[in-house]
N, C-alpha and C. Protein backbone atom coordinates (compact mmCIF):
# COMPACT_ATOMS: atom_id res chain seq x y z
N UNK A 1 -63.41 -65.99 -52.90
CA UNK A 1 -63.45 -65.00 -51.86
C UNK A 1 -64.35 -65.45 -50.72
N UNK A 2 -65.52 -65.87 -51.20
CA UNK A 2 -66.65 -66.46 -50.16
C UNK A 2 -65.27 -67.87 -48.81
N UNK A 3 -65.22 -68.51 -49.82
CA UNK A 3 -64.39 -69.45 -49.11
C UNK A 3 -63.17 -68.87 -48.05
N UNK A 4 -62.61 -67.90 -48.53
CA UNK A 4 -61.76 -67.23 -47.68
C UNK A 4 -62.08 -66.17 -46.54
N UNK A 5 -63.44 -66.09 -46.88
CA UNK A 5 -64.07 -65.08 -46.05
C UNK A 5 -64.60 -65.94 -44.64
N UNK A 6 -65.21 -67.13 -45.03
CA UNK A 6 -65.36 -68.37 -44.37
C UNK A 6 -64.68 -69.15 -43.85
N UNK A 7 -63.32 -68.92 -43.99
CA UNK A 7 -62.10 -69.24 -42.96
C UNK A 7 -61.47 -68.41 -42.64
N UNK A 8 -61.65 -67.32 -42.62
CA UNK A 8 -61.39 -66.36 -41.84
C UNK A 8 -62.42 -65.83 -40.66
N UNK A 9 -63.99 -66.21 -40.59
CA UNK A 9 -64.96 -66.04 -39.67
C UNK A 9 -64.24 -66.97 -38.80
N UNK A 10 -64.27 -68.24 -39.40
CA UNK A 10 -64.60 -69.53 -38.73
C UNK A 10 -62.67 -69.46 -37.76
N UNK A 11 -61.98 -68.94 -38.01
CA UNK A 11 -60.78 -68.65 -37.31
C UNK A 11 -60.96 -67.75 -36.27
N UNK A 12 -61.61 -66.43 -36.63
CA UNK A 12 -61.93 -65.54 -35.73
C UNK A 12 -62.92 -66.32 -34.51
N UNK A 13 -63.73 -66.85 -35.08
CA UNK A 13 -64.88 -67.55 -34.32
C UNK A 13 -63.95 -68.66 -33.10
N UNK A 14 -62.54 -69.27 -33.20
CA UNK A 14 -61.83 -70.49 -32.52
C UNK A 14 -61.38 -69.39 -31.82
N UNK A 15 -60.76 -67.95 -32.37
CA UNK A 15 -60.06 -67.62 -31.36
C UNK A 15 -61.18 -66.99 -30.22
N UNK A 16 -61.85 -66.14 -30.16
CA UNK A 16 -62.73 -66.26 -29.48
C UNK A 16 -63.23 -67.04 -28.75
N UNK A 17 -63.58 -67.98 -28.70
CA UNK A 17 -64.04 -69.39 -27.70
C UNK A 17 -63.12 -69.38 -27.80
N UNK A 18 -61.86 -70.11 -27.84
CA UNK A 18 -60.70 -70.44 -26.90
C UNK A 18 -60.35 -69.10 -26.21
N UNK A 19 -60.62 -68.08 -26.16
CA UNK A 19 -60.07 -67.05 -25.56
C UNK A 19 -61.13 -66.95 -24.08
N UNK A 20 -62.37 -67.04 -24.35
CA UNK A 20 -63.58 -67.21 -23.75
C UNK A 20 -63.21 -68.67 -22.98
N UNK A 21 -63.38 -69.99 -23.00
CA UNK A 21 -62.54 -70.76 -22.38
C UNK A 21 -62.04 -70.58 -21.68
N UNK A 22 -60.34 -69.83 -22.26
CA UNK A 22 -59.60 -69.50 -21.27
C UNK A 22 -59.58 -68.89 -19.89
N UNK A 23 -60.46 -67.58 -20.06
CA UNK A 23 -60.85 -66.87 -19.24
C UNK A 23 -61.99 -67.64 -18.15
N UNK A 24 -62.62 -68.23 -18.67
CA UNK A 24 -63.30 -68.86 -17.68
C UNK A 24 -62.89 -69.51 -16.35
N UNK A 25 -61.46 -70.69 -17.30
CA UNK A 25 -60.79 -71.51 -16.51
C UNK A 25 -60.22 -70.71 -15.27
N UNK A 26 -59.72 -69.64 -15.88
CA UNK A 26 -59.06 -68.56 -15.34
C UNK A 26 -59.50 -68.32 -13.98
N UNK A 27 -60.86 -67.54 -14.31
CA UNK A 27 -61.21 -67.35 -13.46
C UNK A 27 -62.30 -68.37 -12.07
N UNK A 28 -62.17 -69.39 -12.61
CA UNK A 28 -62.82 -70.47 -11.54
C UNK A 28 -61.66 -70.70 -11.33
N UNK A 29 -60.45 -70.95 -11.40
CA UNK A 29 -59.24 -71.06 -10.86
C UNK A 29 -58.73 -70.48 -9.67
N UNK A 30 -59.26 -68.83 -9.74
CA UNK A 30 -58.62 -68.01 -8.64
C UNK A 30 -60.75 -68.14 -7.93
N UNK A 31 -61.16 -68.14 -8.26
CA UNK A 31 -62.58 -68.60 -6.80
C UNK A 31 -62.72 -69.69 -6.52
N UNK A 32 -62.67 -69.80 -4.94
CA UNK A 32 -62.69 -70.70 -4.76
C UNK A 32 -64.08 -70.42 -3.22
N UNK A 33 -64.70 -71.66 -2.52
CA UNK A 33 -64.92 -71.83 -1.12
C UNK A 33 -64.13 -71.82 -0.11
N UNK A 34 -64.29 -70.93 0.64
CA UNK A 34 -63.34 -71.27 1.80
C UNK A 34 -64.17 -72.04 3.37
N UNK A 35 -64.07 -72.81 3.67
CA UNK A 35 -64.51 -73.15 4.97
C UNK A 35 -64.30 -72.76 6.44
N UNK A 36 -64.63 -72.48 6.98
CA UNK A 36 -64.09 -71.86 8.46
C UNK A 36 -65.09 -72.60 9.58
N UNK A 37 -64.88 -71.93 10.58
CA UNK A 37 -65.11 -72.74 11.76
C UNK A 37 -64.48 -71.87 13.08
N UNK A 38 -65.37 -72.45 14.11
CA UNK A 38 -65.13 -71.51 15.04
C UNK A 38 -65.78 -72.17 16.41
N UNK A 39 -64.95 -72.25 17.63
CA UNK A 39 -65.62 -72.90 18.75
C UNK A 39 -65.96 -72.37 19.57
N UNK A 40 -67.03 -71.93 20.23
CA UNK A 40 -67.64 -70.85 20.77
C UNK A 40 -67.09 -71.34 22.44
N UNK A 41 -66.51 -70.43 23.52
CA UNK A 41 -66.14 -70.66 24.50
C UNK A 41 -66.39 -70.03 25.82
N UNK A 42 -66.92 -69.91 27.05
CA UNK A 42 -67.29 -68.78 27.95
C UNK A 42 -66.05 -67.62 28.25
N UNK A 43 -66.36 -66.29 27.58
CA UNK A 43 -65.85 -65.41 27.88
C UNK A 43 -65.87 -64.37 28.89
N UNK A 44 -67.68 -64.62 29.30
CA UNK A 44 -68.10 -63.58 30.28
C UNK A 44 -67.37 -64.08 31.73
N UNK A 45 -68.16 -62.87 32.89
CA UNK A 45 -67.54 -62.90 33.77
C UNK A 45 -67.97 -63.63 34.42
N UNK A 46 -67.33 -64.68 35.71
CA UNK A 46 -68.53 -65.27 36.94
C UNK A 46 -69.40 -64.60 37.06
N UNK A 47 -70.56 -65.28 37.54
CA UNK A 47 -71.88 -64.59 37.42
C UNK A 47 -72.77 -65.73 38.97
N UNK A 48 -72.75 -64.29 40.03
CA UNK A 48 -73.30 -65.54 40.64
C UNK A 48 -73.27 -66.90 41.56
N UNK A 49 -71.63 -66.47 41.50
CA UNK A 49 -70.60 -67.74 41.71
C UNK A 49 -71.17 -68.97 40.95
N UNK A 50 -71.49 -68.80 39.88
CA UNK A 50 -71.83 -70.13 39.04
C UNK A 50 -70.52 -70.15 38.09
N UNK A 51 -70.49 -71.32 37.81
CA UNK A 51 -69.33 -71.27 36.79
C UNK A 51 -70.28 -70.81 35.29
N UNK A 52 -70.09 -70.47 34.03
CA UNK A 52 -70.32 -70.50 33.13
C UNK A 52 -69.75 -71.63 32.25
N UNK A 53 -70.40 -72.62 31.70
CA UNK A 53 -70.58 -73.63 30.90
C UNK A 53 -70.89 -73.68 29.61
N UNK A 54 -71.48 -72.41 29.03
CA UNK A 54 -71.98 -72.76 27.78
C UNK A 54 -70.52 -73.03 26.58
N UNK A 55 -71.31 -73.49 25.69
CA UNK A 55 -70.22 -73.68 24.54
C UNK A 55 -71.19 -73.38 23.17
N UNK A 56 -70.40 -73.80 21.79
CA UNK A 56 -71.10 -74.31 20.66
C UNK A 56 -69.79 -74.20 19.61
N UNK A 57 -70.44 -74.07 18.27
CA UNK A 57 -69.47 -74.08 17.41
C UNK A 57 -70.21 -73.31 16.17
N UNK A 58 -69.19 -72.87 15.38
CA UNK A 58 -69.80 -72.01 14.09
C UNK A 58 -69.20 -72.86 13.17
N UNK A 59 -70.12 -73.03 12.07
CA UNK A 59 -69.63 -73.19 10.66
C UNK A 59 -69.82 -72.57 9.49
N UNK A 60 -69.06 -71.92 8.95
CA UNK A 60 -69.54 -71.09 7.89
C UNK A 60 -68.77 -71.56 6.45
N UNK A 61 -69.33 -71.18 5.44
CA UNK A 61 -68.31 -70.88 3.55
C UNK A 61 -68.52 -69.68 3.12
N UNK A 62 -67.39 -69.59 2.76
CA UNK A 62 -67.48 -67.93 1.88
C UNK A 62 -67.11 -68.34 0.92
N UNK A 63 -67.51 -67.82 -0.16
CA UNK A 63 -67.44 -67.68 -1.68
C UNK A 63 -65.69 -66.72 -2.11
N UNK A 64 -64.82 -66.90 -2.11
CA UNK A 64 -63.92 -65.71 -2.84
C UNK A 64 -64.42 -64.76 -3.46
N UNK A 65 -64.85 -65.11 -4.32
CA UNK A 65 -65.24 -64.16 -5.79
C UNK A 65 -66.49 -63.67 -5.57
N UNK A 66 -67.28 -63.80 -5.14
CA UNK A 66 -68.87 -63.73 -4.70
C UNK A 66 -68.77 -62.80 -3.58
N UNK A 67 -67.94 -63.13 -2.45
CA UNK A 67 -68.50 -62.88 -1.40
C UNK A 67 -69.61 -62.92 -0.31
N UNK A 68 -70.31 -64.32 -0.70
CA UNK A 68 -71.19 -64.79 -0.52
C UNK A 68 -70.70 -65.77 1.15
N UNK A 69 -71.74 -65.30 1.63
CA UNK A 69 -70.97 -65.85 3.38
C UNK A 69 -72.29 -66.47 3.90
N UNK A 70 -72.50 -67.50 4.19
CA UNK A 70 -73.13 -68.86 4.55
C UNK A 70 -72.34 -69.55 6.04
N UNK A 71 -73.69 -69.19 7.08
CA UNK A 71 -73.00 -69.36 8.41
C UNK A 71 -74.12 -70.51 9.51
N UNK A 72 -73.47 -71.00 10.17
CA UNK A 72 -74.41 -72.18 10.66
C UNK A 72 -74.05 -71.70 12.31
N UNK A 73 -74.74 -71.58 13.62
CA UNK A 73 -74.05 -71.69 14.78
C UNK A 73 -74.81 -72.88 15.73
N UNK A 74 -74.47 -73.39 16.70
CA UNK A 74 -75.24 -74.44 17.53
C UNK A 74 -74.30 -73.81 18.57
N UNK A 75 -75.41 -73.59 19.44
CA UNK A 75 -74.55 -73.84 21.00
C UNK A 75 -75.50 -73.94 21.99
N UNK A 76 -75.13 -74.12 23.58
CA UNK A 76 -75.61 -74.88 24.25
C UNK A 76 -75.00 -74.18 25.99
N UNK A 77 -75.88 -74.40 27.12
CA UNK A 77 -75.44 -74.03 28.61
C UNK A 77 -75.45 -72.50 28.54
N UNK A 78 -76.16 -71.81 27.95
CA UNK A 78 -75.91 -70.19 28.24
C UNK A 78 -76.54 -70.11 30.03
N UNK A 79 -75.98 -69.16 30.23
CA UNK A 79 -75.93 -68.72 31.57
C UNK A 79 -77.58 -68.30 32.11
N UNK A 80 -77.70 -67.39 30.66
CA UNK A 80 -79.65 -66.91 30.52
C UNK A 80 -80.24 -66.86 28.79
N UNK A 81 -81.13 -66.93 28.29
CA UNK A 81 -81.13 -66.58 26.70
C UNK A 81 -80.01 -65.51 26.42
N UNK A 82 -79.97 -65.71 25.06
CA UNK A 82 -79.20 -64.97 24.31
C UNK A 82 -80.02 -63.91 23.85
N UNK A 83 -79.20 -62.96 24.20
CA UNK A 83 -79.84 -61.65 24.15
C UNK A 83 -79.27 -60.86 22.52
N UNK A 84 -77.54 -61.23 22.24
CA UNK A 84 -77.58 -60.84 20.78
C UNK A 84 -76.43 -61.75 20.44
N UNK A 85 -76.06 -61.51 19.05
CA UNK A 85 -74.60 -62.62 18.30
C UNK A 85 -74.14 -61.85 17.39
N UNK A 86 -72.87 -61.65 17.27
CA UNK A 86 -72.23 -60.65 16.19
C UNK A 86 -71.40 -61.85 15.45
N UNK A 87 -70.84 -61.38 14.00
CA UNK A 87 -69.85 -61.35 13.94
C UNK A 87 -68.84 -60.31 13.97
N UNK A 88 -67.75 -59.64 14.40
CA UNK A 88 -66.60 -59.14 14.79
C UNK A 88 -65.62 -58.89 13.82
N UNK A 89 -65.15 -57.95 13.10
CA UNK A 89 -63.85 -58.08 12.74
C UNK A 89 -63.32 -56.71 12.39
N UNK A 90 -61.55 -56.56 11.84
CA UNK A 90 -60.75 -57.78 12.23
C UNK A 90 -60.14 -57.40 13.22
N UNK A 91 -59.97 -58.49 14.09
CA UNK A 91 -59.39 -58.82 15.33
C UNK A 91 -58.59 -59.99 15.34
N UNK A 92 -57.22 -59.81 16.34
CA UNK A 92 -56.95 -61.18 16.50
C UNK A 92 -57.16 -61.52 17.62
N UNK A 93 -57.01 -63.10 18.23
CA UNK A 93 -57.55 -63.37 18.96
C UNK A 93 -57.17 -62.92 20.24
N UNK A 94 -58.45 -62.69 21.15
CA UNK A 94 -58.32 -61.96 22.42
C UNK A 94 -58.38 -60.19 22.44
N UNK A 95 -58.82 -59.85 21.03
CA UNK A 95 -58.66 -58.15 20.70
C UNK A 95 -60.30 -58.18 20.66
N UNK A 96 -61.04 -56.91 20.41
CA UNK A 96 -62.31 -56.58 20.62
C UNK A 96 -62.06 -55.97 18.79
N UNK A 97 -63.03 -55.95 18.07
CA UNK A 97 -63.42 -55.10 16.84
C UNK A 97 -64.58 -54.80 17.05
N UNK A 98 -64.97 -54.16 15.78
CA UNK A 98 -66.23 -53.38 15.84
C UNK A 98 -67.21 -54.83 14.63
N UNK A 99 -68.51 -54.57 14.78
CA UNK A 99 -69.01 -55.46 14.12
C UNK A 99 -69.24 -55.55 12.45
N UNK A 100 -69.16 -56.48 12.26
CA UNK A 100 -69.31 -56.79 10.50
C UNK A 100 -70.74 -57.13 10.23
N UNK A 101 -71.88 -58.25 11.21
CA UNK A 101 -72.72 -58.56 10.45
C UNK A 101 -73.17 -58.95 11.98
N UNK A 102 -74.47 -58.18 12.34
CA UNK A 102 -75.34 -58.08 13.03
C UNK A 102 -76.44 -59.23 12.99
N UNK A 103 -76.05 -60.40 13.43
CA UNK A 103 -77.56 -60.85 13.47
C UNK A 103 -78.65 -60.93 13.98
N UNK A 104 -79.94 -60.49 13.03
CA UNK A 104 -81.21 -59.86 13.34
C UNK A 104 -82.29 -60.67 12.76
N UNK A 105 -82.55 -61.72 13.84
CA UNK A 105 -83.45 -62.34 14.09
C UNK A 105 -84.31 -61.93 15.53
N UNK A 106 -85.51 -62.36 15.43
CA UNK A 106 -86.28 -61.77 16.91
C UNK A 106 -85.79 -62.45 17.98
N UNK A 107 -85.54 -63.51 17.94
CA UNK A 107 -85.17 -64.35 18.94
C UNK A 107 -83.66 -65.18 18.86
N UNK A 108 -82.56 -65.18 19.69
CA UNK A 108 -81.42 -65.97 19.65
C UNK A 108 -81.29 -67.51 19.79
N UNK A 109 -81.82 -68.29 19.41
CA UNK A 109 -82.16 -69.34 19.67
C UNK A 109 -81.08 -69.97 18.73
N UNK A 110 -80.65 -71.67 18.74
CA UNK A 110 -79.61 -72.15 18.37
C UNK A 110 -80.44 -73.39 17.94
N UNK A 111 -80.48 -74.30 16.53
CA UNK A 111 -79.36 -73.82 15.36
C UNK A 111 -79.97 -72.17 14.95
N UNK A 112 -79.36 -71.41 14.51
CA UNK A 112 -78.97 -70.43 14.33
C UNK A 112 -77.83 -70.38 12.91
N UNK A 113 -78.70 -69.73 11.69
CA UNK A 113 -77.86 -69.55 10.49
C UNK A 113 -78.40 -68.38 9.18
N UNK A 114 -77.44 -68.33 8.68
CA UNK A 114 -77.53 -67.03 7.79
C UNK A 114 -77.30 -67.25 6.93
N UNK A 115 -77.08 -66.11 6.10
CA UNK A 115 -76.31 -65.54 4.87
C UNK A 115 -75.78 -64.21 4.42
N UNK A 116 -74.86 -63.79 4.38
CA UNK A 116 -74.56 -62.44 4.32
C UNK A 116 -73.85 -62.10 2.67
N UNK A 117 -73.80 -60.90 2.33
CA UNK A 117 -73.16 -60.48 1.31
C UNK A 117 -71.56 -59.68 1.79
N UNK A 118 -70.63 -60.14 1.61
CA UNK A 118 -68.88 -59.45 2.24
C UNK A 118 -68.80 -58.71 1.06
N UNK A 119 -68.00 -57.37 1.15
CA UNK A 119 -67.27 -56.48 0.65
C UNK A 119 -65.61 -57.39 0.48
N UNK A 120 -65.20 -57.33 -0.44
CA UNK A 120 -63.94 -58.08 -0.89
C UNK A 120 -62.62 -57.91 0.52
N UNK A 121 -62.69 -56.54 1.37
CA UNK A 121 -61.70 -56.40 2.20
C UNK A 121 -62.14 -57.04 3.53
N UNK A 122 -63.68 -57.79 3.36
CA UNK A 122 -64.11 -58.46 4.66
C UNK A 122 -63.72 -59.80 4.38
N UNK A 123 -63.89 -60.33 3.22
CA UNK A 123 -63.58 -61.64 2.56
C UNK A 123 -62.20 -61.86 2.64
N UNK A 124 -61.49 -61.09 2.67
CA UNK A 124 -59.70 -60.87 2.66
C UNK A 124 -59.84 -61.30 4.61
N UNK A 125 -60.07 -60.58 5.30
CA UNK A 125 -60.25 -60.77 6.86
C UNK A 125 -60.45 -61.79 7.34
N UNK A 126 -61.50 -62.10 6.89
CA UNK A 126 -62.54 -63.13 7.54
C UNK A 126 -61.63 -64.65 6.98
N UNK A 127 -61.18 -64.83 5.82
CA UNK A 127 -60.29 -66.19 5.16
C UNK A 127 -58.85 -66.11 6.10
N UNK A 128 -58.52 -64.65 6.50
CA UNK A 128 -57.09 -64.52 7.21
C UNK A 128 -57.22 -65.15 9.05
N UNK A 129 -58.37 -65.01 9.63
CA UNK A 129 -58.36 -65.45 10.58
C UNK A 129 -58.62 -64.58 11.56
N UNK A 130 -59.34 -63.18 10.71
CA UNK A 130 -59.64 -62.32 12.04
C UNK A 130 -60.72 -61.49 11.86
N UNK A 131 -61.73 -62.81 12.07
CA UNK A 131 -63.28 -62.34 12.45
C UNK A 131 -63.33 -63.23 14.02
N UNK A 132 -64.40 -63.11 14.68
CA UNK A 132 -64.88 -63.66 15.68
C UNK A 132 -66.54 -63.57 15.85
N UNK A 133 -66.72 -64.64 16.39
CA UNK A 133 -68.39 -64.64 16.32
C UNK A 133 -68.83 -64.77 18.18
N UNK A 134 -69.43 -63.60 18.85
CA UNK A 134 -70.02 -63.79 20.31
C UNK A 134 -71.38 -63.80 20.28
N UNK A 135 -72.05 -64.46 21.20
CA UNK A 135 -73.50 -64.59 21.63
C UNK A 135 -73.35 -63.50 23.10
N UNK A 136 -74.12 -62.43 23.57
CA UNK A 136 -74.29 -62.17 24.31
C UNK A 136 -75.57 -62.75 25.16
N UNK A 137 -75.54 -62.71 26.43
CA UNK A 137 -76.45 -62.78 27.56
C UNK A 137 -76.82 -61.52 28.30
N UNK A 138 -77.93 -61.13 28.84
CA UNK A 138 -78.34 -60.42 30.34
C UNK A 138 -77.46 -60.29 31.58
N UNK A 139 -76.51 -61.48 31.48
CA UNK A 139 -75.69 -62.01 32.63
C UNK A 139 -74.30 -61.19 32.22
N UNK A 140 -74.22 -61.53 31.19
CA UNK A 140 -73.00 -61.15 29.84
C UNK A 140 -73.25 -60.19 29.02
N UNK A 141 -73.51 -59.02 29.20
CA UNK A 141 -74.36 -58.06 28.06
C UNK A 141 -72.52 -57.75 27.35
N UNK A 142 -71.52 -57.86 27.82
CA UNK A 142 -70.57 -57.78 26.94
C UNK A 142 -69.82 -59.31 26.26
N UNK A 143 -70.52 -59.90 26.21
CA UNK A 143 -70.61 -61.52 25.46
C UNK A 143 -70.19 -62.45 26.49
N UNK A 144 -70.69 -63.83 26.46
CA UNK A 144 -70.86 -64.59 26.86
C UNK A 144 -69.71 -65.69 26.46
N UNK A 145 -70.28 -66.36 25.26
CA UNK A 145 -69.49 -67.88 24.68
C UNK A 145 -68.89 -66.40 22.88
N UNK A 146 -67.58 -66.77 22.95
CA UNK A 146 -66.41 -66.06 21.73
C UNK A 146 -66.33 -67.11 21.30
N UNK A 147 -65.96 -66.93 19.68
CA UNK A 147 -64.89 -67.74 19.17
C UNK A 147 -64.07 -67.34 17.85
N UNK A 148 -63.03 -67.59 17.78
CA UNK A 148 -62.38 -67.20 16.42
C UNK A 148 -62.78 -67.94 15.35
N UNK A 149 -63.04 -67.66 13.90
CA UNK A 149 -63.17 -68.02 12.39
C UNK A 149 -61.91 -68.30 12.15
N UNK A 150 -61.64 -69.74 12.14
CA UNK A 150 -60.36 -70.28 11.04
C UNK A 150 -60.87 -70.72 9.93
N UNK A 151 -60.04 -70.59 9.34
CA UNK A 151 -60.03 -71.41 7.74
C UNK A 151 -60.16 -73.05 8.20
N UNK A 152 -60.77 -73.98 7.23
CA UNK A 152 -60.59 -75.37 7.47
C UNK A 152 -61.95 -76.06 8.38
N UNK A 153 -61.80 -77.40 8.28
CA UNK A 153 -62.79 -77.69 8.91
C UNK A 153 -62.45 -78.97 10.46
């Protein structure tokens, strides 16, 4: 009986870890990183009769499963400091949204990077292609340099 009792743990015990296994695979299967990117471009108005010049670029990863959002920005030629930087969504491109993630630092200064926590229907958005990230100016108090979040790098 001992012996049969002992291959019967030790069975219960395989299916379990392989079931455990499974699920694991499973689920690192469906999470994944997504990469995005984004080229920041002058949106505001003449100012000045100067042309506006600035540029930069965003790089960010989001986590799927996590929702874990990791964002990098550099940019460059603003018109005056940067007065604020959103990210936006969802919008497609050339539409206005309301904001997702406020960044609140004292000062706008570039490199410029974060980390945020997404709600699963921002993570759905933001991988589809309709977030946008603006730097506003003084010059530009309704943004300056836009750009859209694609997938890819």
């Amino acid at each position: 009986m001992g012996a049969f009792l002992m291959n019967s743990f030790s069975a219960a015990n395989r299916a379990v870890i392989a079931t455990f296994v499974f699920l694991c695979i499973s689920a690192d299967a469906h999470a994944k990183t997504v990469s995005l990117h984004a080229v920041l471009k002058p949106v505001g108005r003449q100012v000045s009769r100067e042309e506006l010049r600035g540029s930069g670029i965003v790089t960010a990863t989001v986590e799927t499963d996590s929702g874990l959002f990791k964002y990098q920005v550099n940019f460059e030629h603003l018109a005056n400091p940067a007065t604020a930087a959103d990210f936006h969504g969802p919008a497609t491109p050339g539409r206005d949204a309301k904001v997702q993630i406020r960044i609140m630092v004292p000062t706008i200064v570039t490199p410029l990077g974060g980390t945020a926590l997404l709600h699963p229907d921002q993570v759905r958005d933001l991988v589809e292609g309709r977030w946008y990230f603006d730097i506003h100016t003084t010059r530009n108090p309704e943004g300056e340099l836009r750009g859209q979040l694609v997938p890819g790098r």
